[in-house]
PDB file of N, CA and C in Angstrom:
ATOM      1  N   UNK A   1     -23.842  -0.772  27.034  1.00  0.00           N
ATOM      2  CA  UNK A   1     -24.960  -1.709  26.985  1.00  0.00           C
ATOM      3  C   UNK A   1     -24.473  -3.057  26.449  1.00  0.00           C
ATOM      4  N   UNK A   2     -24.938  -4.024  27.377  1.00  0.00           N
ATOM      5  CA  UNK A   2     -24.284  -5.542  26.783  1.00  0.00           C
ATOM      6  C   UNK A   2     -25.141  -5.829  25.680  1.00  0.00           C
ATOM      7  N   UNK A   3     -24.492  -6.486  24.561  1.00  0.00           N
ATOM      8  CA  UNK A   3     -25.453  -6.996  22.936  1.00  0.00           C
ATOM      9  C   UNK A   3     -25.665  -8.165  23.617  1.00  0.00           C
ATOM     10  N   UNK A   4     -27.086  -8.423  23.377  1.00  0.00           N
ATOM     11  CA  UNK A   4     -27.515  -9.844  23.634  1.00  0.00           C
ATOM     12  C   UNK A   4     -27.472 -10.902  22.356  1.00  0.00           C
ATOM     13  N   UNK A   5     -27.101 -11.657  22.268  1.00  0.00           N
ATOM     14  CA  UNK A   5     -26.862 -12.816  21.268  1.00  0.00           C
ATOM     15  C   UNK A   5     -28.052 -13.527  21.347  1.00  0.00           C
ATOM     16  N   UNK A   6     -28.432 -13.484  19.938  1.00  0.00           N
ATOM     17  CA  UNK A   6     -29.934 -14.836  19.777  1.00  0.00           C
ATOM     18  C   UNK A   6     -29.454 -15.817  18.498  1.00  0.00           C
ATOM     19  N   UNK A   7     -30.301 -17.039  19.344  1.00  0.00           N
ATOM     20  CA  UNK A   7     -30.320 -17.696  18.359  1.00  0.00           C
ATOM     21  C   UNK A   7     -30.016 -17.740  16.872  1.00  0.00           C
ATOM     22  N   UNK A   8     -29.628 -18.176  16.295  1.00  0.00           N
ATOM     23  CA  UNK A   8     -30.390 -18.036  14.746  1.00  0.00           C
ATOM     24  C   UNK A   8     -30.347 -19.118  14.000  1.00  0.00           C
ATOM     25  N   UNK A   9     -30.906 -19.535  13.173  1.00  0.00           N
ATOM     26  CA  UNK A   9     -31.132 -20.607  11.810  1.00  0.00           C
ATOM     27  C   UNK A   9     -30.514 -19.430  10.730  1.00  0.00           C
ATOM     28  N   UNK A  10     -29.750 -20.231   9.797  1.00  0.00           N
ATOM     29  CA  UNK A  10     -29.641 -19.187   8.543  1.00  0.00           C
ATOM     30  C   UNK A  10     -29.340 -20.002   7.190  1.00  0.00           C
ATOM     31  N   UNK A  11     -29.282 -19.131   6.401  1.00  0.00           N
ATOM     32  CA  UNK A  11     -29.074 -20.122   5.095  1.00  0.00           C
ATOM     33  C   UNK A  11     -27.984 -19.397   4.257  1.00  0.00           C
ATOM     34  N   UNK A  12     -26.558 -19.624   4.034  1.00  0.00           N
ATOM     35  CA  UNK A  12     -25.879 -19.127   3.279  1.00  0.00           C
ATOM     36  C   UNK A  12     -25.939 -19.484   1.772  1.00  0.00           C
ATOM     37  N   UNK A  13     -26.115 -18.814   0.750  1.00  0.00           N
ATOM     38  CA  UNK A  13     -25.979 -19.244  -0.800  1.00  0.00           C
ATOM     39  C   UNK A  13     -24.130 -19.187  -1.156  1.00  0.00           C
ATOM     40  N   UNK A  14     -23.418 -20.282  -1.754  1.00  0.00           N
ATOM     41  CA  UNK A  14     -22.171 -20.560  -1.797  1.00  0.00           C
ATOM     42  C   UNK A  14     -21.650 -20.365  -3.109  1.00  0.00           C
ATOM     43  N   UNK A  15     -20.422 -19.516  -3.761  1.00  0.00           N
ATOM     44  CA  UNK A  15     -20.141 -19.058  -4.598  1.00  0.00           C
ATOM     45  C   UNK A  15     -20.459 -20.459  -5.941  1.00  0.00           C
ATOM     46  N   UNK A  16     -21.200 -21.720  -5.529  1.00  0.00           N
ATOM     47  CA  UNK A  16     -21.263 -22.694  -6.817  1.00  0.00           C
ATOM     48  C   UNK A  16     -22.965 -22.593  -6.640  1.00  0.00           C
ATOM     49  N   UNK A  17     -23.458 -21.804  -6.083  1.00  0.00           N
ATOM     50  CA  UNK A  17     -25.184 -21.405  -6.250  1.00  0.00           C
ATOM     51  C   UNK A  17     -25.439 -22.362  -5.264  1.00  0.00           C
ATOM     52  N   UNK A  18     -24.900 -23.075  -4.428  1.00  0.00           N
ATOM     53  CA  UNK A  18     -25.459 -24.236  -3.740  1.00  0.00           C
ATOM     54  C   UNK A  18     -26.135 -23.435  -2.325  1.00  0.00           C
ATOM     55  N   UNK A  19     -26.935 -23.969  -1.578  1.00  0.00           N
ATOM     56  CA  UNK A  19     -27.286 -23.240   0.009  1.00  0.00           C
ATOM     57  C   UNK A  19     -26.693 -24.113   0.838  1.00  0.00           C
ATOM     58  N   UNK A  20     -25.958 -23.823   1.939  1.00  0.00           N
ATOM     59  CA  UNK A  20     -25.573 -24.250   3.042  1.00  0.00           C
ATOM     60  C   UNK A  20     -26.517 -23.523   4.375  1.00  0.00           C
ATOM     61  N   UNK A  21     -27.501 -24.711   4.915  1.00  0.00           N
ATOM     62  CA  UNK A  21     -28.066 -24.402   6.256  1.00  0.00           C
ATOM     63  C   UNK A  21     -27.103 -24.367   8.138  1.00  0.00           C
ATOM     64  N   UNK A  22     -27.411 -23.550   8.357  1.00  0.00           N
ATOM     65  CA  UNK A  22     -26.701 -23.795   9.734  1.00  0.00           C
ATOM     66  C   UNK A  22     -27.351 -23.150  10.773  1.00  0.00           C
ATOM     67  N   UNK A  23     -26.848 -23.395  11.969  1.00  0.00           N
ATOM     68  CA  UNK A  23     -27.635 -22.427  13.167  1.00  0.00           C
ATOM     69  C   UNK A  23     -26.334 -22.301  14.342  1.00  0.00           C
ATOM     70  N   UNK A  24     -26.868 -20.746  14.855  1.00  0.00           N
ATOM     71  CA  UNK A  24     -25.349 -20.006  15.892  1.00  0.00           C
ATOM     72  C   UNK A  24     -25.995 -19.580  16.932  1.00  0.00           C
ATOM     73  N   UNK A  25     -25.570 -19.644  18.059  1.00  0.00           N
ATOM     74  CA  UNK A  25     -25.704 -18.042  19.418  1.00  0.00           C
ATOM     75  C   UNK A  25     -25.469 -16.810  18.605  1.00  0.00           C
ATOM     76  N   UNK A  26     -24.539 -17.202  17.788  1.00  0.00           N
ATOM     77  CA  UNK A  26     -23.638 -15.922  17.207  1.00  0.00           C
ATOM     78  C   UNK A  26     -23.688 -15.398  15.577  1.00  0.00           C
ATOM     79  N   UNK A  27     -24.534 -14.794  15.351  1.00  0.00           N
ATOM     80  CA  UNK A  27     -24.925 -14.891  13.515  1.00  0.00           C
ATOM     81  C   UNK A  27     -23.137 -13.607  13.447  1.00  0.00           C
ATOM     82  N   UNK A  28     -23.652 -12.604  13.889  1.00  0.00           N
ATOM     83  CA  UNK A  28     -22.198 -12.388  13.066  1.00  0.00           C
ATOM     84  C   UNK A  28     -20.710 -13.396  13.007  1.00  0.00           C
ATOM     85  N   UNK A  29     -20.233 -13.521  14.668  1.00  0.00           N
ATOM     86  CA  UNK A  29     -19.258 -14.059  14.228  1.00  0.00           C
ATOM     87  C   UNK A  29     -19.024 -15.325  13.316  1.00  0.00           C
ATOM     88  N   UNK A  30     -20.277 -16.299  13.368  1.00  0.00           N
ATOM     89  CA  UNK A  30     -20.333 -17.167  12.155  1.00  0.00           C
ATOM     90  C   UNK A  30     -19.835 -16.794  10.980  1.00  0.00           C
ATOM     91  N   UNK A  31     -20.482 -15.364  10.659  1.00  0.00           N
ATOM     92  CA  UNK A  31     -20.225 -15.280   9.148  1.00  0.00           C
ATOM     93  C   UNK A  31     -18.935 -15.118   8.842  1.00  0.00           C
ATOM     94  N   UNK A  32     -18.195 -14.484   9.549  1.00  0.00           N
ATOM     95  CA  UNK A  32     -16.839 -13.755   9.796  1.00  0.00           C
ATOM     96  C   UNK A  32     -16.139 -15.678   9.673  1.00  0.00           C
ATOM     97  N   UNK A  33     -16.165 -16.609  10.036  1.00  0.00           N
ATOM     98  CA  UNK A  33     -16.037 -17.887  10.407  1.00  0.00           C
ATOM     99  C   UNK A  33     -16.308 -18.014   8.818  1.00  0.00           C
ATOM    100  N   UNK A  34     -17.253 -18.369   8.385  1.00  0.00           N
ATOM    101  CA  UNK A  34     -17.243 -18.942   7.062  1.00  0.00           C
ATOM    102  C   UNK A  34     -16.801 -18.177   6.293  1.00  0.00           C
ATOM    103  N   UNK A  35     -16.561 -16.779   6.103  1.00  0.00           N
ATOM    104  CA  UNK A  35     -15.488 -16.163   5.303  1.00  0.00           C
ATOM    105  C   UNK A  35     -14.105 -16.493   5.230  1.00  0.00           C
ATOM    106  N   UNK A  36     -13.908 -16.744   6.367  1.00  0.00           N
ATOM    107  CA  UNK A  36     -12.405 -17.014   6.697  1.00  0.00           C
ATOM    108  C   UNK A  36     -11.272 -18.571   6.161  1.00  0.00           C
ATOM    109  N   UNK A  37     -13.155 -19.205   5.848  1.00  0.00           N
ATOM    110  CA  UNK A  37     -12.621 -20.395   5.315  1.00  0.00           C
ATOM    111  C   UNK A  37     -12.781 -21.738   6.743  1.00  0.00           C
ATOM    112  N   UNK A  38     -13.581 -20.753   7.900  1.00  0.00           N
ATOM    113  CA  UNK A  38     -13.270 -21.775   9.318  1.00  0.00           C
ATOM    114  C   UNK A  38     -14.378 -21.976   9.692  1.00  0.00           C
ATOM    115  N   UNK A  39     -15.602 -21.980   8.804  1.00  0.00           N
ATOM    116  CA  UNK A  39     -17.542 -21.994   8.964  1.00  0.00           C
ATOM    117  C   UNK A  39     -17.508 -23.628   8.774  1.00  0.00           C
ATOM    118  N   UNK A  40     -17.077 -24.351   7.675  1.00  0.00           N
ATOM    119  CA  UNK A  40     -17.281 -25.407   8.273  1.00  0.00           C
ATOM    120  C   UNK A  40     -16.755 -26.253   6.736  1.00  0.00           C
ATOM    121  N   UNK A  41     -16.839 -27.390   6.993  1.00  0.00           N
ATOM    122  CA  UNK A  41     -15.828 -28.215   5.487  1.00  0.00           C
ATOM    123  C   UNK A  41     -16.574 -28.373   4.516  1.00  0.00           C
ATOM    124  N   UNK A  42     -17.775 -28.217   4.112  1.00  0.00           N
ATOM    125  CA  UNK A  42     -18.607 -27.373   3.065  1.00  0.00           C
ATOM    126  C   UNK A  42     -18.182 -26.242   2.272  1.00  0.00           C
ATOM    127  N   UNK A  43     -18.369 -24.627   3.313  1.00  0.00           N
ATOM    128  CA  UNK A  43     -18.792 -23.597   2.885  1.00  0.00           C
ATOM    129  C   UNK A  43     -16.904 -23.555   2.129  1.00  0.00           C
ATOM    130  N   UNK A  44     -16.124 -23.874   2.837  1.00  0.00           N
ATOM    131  CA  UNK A  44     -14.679 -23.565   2.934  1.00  0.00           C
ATOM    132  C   UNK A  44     -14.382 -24.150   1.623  1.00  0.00           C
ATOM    133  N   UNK A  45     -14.921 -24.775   0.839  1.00  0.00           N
ATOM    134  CA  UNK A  45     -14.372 -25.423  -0.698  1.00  0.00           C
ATOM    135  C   UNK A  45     -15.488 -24.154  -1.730  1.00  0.00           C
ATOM    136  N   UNK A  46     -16.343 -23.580  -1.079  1.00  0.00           N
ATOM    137  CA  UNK A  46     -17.237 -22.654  -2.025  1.00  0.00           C
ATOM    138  C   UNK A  46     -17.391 -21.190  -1.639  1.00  0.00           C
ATOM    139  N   UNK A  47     -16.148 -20.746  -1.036  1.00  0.00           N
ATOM    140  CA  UNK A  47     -16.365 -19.438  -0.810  1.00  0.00           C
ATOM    141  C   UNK A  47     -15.898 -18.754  -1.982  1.00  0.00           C
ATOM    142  N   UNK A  48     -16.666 -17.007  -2.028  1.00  0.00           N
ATOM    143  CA  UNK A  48     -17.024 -16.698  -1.030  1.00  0.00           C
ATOM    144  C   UNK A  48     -19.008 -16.888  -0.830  1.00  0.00           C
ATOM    145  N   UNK A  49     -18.792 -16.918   0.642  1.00  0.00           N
ATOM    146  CA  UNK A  49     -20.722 -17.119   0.762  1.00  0.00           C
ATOM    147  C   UNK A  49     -21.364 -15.889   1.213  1.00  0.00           C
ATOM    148  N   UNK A  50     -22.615 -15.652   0.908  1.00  0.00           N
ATOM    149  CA  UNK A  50     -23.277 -14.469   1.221  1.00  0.00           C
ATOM    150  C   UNK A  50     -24.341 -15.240   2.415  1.00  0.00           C
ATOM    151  N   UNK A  51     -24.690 -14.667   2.775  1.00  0.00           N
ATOM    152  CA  UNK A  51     -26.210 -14.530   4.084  1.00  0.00           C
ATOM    153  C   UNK A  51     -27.300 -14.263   2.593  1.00  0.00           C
ATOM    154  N   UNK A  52     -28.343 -15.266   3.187  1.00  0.00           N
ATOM    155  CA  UNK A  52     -29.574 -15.130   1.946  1.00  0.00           C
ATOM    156  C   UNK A  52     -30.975 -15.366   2.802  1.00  0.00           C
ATOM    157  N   UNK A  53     -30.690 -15.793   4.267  1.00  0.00           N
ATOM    158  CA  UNK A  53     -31.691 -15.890   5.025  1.00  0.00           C
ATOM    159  C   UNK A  53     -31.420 -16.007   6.353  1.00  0.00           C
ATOM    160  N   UNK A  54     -31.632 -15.718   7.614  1.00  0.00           N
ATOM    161  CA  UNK A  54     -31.977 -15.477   8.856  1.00  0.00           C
ATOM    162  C   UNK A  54     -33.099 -16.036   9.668  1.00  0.00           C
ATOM    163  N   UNK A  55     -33.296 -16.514  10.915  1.00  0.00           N
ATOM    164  CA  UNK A  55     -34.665 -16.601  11.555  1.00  0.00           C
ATOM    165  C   UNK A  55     -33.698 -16.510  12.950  1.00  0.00           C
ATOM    166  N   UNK A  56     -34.612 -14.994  13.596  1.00  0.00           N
ATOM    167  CA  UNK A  56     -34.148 -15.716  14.957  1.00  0.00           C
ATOM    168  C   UNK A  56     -35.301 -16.641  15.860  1.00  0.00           C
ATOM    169  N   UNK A  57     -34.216 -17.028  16.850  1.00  0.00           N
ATOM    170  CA  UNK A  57     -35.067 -17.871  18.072  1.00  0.00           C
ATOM    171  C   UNK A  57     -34.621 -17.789  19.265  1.00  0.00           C
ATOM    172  N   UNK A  58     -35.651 -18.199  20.152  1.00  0.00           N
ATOM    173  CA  UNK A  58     -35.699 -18.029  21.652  1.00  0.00           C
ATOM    174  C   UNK A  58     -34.575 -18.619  22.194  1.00  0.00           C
ATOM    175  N   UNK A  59     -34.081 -19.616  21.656  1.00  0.00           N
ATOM    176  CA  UNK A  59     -33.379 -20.908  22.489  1.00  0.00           C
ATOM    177  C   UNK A  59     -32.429 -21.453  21.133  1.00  0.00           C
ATOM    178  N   UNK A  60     -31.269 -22.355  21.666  1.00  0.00           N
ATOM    179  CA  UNK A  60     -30.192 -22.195  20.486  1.00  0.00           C
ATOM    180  C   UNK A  60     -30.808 -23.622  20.337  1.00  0.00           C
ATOM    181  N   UNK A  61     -31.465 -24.508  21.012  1.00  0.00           N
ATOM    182  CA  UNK A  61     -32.307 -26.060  20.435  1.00  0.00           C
ATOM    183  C   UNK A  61     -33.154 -26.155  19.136  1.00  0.00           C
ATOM    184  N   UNK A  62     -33.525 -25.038  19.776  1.00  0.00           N
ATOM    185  CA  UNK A  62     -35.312 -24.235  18.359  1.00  0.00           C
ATOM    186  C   UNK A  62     -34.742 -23.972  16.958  1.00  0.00           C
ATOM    187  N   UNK A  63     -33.424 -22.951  17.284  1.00  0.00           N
ATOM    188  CA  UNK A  63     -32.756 -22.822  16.233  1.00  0.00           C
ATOM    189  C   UNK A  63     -32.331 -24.312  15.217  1.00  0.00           C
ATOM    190  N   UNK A  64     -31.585 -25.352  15.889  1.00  0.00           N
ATOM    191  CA  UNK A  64     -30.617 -26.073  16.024  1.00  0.00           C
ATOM    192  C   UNK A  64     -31.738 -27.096  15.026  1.00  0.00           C
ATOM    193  N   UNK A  65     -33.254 -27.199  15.604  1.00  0.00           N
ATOM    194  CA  UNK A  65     -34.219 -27.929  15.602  1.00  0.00           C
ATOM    195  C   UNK A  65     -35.050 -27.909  13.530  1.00  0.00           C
ATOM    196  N   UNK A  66     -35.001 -26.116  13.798  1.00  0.00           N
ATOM    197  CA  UNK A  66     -35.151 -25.567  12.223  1.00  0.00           C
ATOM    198  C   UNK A  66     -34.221 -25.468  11.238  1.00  0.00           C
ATOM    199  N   UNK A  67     -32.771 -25.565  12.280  1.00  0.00           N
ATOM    200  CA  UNK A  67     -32.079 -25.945  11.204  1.00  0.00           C
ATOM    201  C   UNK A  67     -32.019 -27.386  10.432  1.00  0.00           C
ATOM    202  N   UNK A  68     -32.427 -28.287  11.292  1.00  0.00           N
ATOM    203  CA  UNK A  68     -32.407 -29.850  10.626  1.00  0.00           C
ATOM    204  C   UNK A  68     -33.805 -30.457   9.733  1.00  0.00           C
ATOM    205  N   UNK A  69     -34.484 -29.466  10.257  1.00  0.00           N
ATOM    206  CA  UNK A  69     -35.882 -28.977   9.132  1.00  0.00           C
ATOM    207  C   UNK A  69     -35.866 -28.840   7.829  1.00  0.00           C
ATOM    208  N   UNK A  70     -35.227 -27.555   7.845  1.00  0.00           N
ATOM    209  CA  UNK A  70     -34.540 -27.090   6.433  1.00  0.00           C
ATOM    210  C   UNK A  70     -33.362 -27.976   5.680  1.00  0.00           C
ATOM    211  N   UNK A  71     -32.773 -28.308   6.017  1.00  0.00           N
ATOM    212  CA  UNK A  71     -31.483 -29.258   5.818  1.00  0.00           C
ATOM    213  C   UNK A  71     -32.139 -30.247   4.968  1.00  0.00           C
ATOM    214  N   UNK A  72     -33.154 -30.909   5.374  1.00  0.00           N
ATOM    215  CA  UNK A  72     -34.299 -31.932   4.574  1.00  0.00           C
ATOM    216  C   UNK A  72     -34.959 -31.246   3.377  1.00  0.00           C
ATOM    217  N   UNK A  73     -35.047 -29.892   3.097  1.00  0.00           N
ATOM    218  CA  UNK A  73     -36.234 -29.489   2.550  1.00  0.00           C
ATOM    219  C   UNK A  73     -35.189 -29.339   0.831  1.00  0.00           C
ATOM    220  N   UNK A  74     -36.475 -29.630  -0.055  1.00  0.00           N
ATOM    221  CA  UNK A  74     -35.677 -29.258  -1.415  1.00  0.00           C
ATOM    222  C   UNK A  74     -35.148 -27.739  -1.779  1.00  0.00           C
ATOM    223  N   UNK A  75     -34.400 -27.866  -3.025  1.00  0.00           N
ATOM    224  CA  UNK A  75     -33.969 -26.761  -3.334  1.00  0.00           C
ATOM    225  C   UNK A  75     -34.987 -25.348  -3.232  1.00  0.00           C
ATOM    226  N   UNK A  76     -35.934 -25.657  -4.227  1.00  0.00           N
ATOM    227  CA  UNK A  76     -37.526 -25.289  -4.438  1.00  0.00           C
ATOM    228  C   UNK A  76     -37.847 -24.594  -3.079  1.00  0.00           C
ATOM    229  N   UNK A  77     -38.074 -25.810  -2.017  1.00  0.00           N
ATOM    230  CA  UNK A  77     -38.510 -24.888  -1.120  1.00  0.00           C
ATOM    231  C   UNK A  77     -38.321 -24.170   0.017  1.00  0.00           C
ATOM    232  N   UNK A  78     -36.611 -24.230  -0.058  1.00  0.00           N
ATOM    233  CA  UNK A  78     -35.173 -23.685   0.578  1.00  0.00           C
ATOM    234  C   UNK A  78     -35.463 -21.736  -0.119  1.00  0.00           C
ATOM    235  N   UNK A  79     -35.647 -21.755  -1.488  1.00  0.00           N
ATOM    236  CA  UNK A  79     -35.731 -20.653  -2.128  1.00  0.00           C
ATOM    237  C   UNK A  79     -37.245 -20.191  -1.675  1.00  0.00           C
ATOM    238  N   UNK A  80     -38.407 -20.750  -1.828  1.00  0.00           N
ATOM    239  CA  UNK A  80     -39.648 -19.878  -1.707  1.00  0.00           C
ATOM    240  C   UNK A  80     -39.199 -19.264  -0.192  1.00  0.00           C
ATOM    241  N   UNK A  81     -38.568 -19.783   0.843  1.00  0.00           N
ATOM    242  CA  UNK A  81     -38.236 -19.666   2.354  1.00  0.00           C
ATOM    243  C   UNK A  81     -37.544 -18.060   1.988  1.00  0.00           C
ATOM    244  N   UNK A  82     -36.512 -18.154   1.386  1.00  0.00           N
ATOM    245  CA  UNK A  82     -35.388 -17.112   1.227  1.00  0.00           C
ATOM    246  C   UNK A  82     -35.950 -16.075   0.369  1.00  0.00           C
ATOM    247  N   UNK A  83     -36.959 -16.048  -0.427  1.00  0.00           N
ATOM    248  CA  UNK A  83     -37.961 -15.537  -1.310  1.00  0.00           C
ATOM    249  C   UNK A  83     -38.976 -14.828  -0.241  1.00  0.00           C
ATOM    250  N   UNK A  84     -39.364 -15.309   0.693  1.00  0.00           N
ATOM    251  CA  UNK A  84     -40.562 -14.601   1.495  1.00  0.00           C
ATOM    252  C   UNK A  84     -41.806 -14.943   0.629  1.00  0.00           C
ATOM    253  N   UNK A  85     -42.008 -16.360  -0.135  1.00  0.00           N
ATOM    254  CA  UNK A  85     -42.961 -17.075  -0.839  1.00  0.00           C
ATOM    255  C   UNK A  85     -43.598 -18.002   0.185  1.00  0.00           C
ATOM    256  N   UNK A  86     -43.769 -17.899   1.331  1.00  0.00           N
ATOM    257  CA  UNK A  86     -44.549 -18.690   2.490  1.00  0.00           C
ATOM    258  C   UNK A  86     -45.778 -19.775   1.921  1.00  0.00           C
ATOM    259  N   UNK A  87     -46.641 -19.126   0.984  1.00  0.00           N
ATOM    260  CA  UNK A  87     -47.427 -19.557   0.493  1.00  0.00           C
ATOM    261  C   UNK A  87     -47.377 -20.536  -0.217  1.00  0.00           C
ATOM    262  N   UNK A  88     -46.077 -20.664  -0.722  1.00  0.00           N
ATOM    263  CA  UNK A  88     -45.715 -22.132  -1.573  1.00  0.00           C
ATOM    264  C   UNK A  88     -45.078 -22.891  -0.787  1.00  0.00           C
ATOM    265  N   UNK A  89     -45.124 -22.886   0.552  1.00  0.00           N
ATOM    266  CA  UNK A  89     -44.119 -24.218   1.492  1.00  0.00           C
ATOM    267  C   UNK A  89     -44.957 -25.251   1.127  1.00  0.00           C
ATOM    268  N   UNK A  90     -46.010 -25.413   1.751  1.00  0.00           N
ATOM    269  CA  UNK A  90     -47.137 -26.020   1.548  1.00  0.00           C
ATOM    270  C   UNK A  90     -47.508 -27.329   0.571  1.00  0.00           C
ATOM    271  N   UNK A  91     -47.082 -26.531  -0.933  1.00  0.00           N
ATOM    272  CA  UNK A  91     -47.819 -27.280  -2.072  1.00  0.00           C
ATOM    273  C   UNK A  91     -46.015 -27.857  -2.281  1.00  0.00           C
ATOM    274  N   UNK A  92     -44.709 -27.370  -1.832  1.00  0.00           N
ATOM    275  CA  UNK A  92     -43.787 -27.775  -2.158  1.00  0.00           C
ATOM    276  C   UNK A  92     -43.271 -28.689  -0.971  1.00  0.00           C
ATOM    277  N   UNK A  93     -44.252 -29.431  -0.449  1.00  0.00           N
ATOM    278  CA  UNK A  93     -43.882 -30.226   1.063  1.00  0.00           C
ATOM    279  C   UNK A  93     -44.274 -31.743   0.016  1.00  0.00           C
ATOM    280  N   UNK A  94     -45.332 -31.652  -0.349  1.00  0.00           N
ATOM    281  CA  UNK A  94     -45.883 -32.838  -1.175  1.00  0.00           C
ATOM    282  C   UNK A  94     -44.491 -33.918  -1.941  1.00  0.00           C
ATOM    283  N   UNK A  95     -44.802 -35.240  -1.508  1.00  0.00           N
ATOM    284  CA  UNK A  95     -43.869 -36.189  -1.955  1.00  0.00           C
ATOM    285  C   UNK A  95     -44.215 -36.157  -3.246  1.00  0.00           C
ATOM    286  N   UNK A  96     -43.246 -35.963  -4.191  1.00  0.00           N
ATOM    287  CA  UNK A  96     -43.304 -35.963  -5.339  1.00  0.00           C
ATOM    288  C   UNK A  96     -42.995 -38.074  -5.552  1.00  0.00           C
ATOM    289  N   UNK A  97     -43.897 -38.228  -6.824  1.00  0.00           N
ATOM    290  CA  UNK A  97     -43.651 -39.724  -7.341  1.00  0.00           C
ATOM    291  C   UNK A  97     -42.035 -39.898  -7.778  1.00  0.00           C
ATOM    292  N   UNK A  98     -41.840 -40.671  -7.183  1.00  0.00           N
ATOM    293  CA  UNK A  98     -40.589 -41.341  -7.955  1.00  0.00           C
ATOM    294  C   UNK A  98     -40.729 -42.262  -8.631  1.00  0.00           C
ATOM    295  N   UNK A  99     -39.779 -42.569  -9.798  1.00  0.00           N
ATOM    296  CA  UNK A  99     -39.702 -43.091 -10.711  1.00  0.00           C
ATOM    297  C   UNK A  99     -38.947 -44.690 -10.413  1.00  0.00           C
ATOM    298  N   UNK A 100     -40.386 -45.766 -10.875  1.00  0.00           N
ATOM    299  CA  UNK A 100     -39.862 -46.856 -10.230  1.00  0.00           C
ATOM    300  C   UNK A 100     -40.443 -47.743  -9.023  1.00  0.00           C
ATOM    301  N   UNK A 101     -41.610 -46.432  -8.575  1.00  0.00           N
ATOM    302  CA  UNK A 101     -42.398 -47.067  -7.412  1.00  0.00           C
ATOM    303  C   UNK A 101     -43.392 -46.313  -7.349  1.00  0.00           C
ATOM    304  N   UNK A 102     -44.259 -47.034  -6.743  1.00  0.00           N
ATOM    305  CA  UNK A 102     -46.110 -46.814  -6.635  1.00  0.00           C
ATOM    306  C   UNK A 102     -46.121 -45.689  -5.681  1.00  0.00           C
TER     307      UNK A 102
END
């Protein structure tokens, strides 16, 4: 039976606690890739990295699309995501005031 390859968005956590977002056709061999030190010039100065989140998708754009989603999103609400805390995306989307301007 041929394995069909999907999409995916994922979020690796990096041996300095940091998250690295990315998206593959290929979630395993990625990981196998950023173990190796060949995932990308990020993960390769903070291995080793674990898998802390997953989404698949229809199409490797969709993926590609949520990955640049997340990439924007704070620490906060990178974790409620990886948490299965859905309920706090929401109140953690809100522009927080910065200091210095109205």
């Amino acid at each position: 039976m041929h394995h069909v390859r999907m999409p995916h968005m994922y979020i690796l956590e990096c041996s300095d606690g940091s998250y690295y977002v990315g998206s593959t056709v290929d979630l395993e061999r990625r990981l196998v890739e950023h173990d190796q030190g060949e995932g990308s010039r990020y993960t390769r100065q903070r291995r080793p990295v674990q898998l802390v989140y997953a989404e698949e998708h229809a199409r490797i754009d969709e993926a590609f699309a949520r990955e640049k989603q997340v990439q924007n999103w704070s620490r906060a609400k990178r974790e409620a995501l990886i948490g299965g805390r859905l309920e706090l995306l929401n109140g953690l989307s809100r522009k927080q005031p910065r200091s210095g301007r109205d």
